[in-house]
C-alpha atoms as a PDB file:
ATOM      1  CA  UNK A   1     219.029-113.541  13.790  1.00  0.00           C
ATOM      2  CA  UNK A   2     219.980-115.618  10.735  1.00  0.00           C
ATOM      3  CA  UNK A   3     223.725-114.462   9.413  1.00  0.00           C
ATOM      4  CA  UNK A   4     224.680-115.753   6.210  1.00  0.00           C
ATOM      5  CA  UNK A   5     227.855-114.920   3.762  1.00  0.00           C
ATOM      6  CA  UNK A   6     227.481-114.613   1.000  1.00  0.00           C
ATOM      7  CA  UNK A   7     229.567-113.072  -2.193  1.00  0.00           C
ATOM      8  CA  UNK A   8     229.003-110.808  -5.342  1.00  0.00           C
ATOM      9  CA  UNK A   9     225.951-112.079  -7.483  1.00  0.00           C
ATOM     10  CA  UNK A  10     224.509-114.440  -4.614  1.00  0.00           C
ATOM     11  CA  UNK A  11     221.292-114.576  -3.316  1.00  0.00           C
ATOM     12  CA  UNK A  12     219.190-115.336  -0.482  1.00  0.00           C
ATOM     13  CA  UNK A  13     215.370-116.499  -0.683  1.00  0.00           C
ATOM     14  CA  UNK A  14     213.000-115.898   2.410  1.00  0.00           C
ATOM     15  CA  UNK A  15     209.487-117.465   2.576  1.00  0.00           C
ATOM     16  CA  UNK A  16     208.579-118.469  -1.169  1.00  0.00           C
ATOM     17  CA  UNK A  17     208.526-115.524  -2.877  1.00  0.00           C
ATOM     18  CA  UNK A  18     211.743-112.739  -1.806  1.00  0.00           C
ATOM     19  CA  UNK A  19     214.602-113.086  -2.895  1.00  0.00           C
ATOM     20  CA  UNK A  20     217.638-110.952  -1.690  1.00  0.00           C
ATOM     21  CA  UNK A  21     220.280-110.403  -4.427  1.00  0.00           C
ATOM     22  CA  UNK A  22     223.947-108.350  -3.248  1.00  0.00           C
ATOM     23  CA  UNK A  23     224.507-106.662  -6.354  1.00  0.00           C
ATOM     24  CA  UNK A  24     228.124-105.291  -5.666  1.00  0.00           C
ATOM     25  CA  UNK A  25     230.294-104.526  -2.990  1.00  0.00           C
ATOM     26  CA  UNK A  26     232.592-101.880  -3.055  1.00  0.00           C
ATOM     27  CA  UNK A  27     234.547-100.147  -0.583  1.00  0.00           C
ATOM     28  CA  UNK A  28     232.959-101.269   2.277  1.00  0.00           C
ATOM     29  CA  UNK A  29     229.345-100.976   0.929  1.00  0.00           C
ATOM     30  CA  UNK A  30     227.141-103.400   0.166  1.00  0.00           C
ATOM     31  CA  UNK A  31     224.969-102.483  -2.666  1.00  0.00           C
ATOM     32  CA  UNK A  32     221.299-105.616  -2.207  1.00  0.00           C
ATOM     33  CA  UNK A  33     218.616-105.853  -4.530  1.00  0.00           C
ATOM     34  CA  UNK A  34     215.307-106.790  -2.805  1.00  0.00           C
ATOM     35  CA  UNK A  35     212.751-108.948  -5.394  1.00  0.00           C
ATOM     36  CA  UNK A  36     209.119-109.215  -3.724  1.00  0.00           C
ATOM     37  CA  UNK A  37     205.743-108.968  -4.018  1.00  0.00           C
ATOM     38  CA  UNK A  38     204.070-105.671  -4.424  1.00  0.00           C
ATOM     39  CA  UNK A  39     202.291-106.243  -1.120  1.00  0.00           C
ATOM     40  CA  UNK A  40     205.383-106.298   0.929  1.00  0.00           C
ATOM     41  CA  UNK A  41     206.694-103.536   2.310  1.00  0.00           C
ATOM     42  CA  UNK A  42     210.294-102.816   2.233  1.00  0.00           C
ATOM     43  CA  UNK A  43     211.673 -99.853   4.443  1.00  0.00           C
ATOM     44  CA  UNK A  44     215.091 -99.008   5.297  1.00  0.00           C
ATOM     45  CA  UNK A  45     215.089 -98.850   8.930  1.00  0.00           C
ATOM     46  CA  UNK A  46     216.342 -95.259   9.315  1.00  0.00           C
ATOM     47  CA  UNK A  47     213.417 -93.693   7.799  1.00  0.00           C
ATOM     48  CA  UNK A  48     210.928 -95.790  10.105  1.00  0.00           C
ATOM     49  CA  UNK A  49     213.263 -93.859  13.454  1.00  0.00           C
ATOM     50  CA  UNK A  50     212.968 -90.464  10.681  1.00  0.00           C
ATOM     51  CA  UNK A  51     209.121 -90.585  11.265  1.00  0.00           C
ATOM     52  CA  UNK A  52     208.859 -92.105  14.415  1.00  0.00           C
ATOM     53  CA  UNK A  53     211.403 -89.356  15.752  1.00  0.00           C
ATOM     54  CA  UNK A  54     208.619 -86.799  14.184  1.00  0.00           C
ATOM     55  CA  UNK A  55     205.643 -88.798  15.556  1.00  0.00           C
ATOM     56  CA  UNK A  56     207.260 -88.189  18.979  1.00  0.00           C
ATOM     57  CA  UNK A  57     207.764 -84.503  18.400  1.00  0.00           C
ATOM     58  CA  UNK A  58     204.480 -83.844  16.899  1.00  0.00           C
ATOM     59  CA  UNK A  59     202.813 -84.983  19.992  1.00  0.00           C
ATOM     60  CA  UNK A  60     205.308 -82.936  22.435  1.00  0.00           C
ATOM     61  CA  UNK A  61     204.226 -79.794  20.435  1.00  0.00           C
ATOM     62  CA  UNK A  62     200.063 -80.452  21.079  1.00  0.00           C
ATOM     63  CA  UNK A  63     198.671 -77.312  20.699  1.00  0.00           C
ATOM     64  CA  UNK A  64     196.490 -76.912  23.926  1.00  0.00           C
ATOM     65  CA  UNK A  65     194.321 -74.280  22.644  1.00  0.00           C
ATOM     66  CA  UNK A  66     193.331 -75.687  19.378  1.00  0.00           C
ATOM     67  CA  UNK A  67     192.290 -79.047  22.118  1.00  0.00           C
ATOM     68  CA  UNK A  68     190.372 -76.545  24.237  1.00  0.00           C
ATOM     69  CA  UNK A  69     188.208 -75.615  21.727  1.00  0.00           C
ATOM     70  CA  UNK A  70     187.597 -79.400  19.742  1.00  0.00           C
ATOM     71  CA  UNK A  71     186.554 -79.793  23.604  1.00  0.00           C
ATOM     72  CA  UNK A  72     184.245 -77.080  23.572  1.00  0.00           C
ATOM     73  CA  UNK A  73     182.656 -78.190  20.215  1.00  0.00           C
ATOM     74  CA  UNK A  74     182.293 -81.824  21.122  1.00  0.00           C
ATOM     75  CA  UNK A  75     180.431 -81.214  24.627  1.00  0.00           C
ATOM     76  CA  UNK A  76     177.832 -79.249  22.367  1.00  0.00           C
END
């Protein structure tokens, strides 16, 4: 991991085309501004665990007798 410093109004650019602004910090916060292509994703990492979380639960809650009869149909 790369670990820069920098301060208020500074930026950071990664690859050609992101740049990586901190807008302001204030009271421990540390507000960034993210410029890049449409194609890019950006994702704060807490809603990737969010969904993931729900993936995991999703699957824990399979309801077996909805499977038993897709089963049924598909040996048909």
């Amino acid at each position: 991991m790369l670990v820069l410093a920098r301060k208020e109004s500074e930026s950071i650019v990664i690859g050609e085309n992101i740049i990586v602004k901190v807008i302001s910090i204030d009271k421990g916060v540390v507000k960034i501004g993210i410029d890049a292509p449409l194609h890019i994703s950006i994702v704060r990492t807490e809603l990737l665990e969010d969904v993931k979380d729900s993936n995991i639960a999703a699957a824990k809650e399979t309801n077996t007798s909805a499977l038993n009869v897709l089963s049924k149909l598909i040996k048909k």
